[in-house]
N, C-alpha and C. Protein backbone atom coordinates (compact mmCIF):
# COMPACT_ATOMS: atom_id res chain seq x y z
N UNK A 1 0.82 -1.19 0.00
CA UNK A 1 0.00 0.00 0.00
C UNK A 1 0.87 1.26 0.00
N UNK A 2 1.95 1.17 1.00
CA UNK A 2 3.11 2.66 0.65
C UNK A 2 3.17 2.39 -0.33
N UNK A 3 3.74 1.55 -1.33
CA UNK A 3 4.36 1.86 -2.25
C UNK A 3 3.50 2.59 -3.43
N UNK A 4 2.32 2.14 -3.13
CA UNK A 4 1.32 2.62 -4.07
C UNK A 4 0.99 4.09 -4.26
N UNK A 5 1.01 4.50 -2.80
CA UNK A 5 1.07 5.96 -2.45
C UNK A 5 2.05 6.71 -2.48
N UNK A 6 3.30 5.87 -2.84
CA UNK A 6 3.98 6.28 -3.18
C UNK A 6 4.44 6.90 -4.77
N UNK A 7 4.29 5.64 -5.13
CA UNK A 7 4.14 5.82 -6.92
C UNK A 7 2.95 6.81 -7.21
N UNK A 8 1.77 7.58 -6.72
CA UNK A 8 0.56 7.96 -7.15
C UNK A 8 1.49 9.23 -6.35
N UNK A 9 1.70 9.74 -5.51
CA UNK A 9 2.31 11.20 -5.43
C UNK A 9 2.95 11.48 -6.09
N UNK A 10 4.13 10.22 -6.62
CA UNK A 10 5.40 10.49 -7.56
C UNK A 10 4.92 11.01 -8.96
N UNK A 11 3.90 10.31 -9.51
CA UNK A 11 2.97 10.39 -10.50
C UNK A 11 2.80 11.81 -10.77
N UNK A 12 2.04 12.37 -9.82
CA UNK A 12 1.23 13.94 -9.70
C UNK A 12 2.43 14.62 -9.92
N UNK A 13 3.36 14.25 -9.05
CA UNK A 13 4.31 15.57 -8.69
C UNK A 13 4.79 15.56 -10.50
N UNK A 14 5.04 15.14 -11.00
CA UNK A 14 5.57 15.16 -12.28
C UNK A 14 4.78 15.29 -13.03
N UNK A 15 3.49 15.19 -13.23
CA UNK A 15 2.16 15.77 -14.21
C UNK A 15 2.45 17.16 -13.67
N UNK A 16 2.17 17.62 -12.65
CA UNK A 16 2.39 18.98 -12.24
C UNK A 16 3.61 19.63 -12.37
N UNK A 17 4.14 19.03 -12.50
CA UNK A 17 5.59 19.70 -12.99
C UNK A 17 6.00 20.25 -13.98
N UNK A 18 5.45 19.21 -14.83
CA UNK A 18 5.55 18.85 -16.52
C UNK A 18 4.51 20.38 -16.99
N UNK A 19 3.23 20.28 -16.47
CA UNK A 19 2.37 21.20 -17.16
C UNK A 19 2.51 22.39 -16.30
N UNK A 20 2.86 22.80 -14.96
CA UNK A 20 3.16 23.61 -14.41
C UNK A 20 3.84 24.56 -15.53
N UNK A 21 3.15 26.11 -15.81
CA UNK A 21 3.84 27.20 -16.48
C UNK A 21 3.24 28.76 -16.11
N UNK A 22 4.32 29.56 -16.17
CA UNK A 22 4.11 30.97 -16.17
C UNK A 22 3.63 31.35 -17.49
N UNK A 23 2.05 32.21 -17.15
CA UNK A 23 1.74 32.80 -17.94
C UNK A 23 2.57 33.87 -18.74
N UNK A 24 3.23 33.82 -19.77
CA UNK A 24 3.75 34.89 -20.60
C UNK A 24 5.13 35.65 -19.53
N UNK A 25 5.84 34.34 -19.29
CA UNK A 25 7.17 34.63 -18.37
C UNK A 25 7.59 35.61 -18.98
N UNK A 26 8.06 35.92 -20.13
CA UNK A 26 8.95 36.73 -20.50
C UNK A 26 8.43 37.57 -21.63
N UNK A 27 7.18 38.07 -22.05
CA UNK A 27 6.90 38.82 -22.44
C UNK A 27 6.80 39.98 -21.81
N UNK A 28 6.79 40.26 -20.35
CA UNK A 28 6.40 41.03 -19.69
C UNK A 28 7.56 41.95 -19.74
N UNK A 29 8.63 42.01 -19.81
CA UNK A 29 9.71 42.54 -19.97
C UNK A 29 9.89 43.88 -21.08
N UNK A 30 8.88 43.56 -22.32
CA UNK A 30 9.06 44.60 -23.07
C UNK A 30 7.76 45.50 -23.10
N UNK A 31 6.94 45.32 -22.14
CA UNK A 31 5.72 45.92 -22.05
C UNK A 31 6.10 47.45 -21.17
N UNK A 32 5.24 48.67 -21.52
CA UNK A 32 5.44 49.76 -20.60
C UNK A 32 5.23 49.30 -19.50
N UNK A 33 5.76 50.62 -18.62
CA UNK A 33 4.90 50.31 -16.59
C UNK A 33 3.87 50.17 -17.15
N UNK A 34 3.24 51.23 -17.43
CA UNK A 34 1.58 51.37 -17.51
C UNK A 34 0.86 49.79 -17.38
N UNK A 35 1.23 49.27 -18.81
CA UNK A 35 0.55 48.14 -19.29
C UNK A 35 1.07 47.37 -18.25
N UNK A 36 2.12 46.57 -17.76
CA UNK A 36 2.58 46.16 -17.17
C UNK A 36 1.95 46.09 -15.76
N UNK A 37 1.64 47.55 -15.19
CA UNK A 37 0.56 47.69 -14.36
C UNK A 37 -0.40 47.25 -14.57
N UNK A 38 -1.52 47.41 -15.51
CA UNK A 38 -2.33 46.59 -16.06
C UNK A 38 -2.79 45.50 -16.06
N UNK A 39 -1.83 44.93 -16.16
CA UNK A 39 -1.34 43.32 -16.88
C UNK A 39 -1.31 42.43 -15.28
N UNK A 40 -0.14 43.01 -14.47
CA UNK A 40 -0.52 42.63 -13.12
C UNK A 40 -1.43 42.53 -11.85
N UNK A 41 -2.31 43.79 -12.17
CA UNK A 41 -3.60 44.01 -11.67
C UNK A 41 -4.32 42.73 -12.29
N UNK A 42 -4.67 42.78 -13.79
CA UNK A 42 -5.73 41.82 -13.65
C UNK A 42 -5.05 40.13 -13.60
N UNK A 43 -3.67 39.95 -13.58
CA UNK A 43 -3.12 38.28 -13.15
C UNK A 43 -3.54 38.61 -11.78
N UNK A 44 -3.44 39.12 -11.09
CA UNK A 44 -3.57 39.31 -9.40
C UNK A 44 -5.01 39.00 -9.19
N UNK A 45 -6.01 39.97 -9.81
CA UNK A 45 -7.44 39.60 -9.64
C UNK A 45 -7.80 38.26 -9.66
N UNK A 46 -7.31 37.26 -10.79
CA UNK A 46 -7.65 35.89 -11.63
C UNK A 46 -6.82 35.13 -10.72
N UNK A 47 -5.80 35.66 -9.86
CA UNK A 47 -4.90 34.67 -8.54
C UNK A 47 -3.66 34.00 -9.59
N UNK A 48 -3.40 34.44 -11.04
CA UNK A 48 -2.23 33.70 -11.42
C UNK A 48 -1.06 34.88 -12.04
N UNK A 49 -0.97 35.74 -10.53
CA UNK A 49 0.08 36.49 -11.04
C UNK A 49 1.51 35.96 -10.82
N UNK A 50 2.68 35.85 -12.03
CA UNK A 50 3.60 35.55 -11.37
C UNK A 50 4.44 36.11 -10.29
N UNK A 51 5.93 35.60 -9.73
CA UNK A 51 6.30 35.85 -8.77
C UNK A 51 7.70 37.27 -9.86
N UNK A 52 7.66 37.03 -10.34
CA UNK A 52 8.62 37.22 -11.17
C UNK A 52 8.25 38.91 -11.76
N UNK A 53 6.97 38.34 -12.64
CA UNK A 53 6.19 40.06 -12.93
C UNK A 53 6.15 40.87 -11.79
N UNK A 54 5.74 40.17 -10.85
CA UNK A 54 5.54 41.36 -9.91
C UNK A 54 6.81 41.71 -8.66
N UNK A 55 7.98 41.29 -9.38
CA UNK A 55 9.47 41.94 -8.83
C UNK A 55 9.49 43.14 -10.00
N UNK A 56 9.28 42.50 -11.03
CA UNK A 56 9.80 43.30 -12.01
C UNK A 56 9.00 44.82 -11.92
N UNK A 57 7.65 44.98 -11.51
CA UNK A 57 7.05 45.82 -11.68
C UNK A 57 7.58 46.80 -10.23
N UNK A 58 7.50 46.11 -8.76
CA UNK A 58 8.44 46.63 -8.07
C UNK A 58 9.33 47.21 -8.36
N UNK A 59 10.52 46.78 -9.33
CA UNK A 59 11.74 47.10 -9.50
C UNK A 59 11.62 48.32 -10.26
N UNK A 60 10.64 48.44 -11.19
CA UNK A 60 10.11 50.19 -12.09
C UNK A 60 10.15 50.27 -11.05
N UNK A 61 8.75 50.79 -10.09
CA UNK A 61 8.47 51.70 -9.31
C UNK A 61 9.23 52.31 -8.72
N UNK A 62 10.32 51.21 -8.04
CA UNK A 62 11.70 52.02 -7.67
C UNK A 62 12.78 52.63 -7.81
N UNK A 63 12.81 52.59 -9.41
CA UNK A 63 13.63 53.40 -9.81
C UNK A 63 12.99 55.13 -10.34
């Protein structure tokens, strides 16, 4: 029976892995603040903002 539960987490973790992706990782880079602002507001609303966009958008603001 471990082993079973074992193999069936092992399973997931690698379906999820495999299809696990950032929405538009690296498009975000050539977009204005503005849009960019935009863009992160509504990933934030929908709960799939990345971790990444929203350094980057930090990182405008502070300069």
């Amino acid at each position: 029976m471990k082993n079973i539960t074992l193999t069936i987490a092992l399973a997931l973790l690698a379906v999820t892995s495999t299809y696990a992706s950032v929405p538009e990782s690296t498009s975000y880079s050539t977009l204005t603040t503005n849009e960019l602002e935009d863009k992160v507001e509504q990933l934030s609303l929908s709960g799939e903002l990345p971790f990444e966009m929203g350094l980057e958008l930090m990182k405008r603001w502070s300069e």
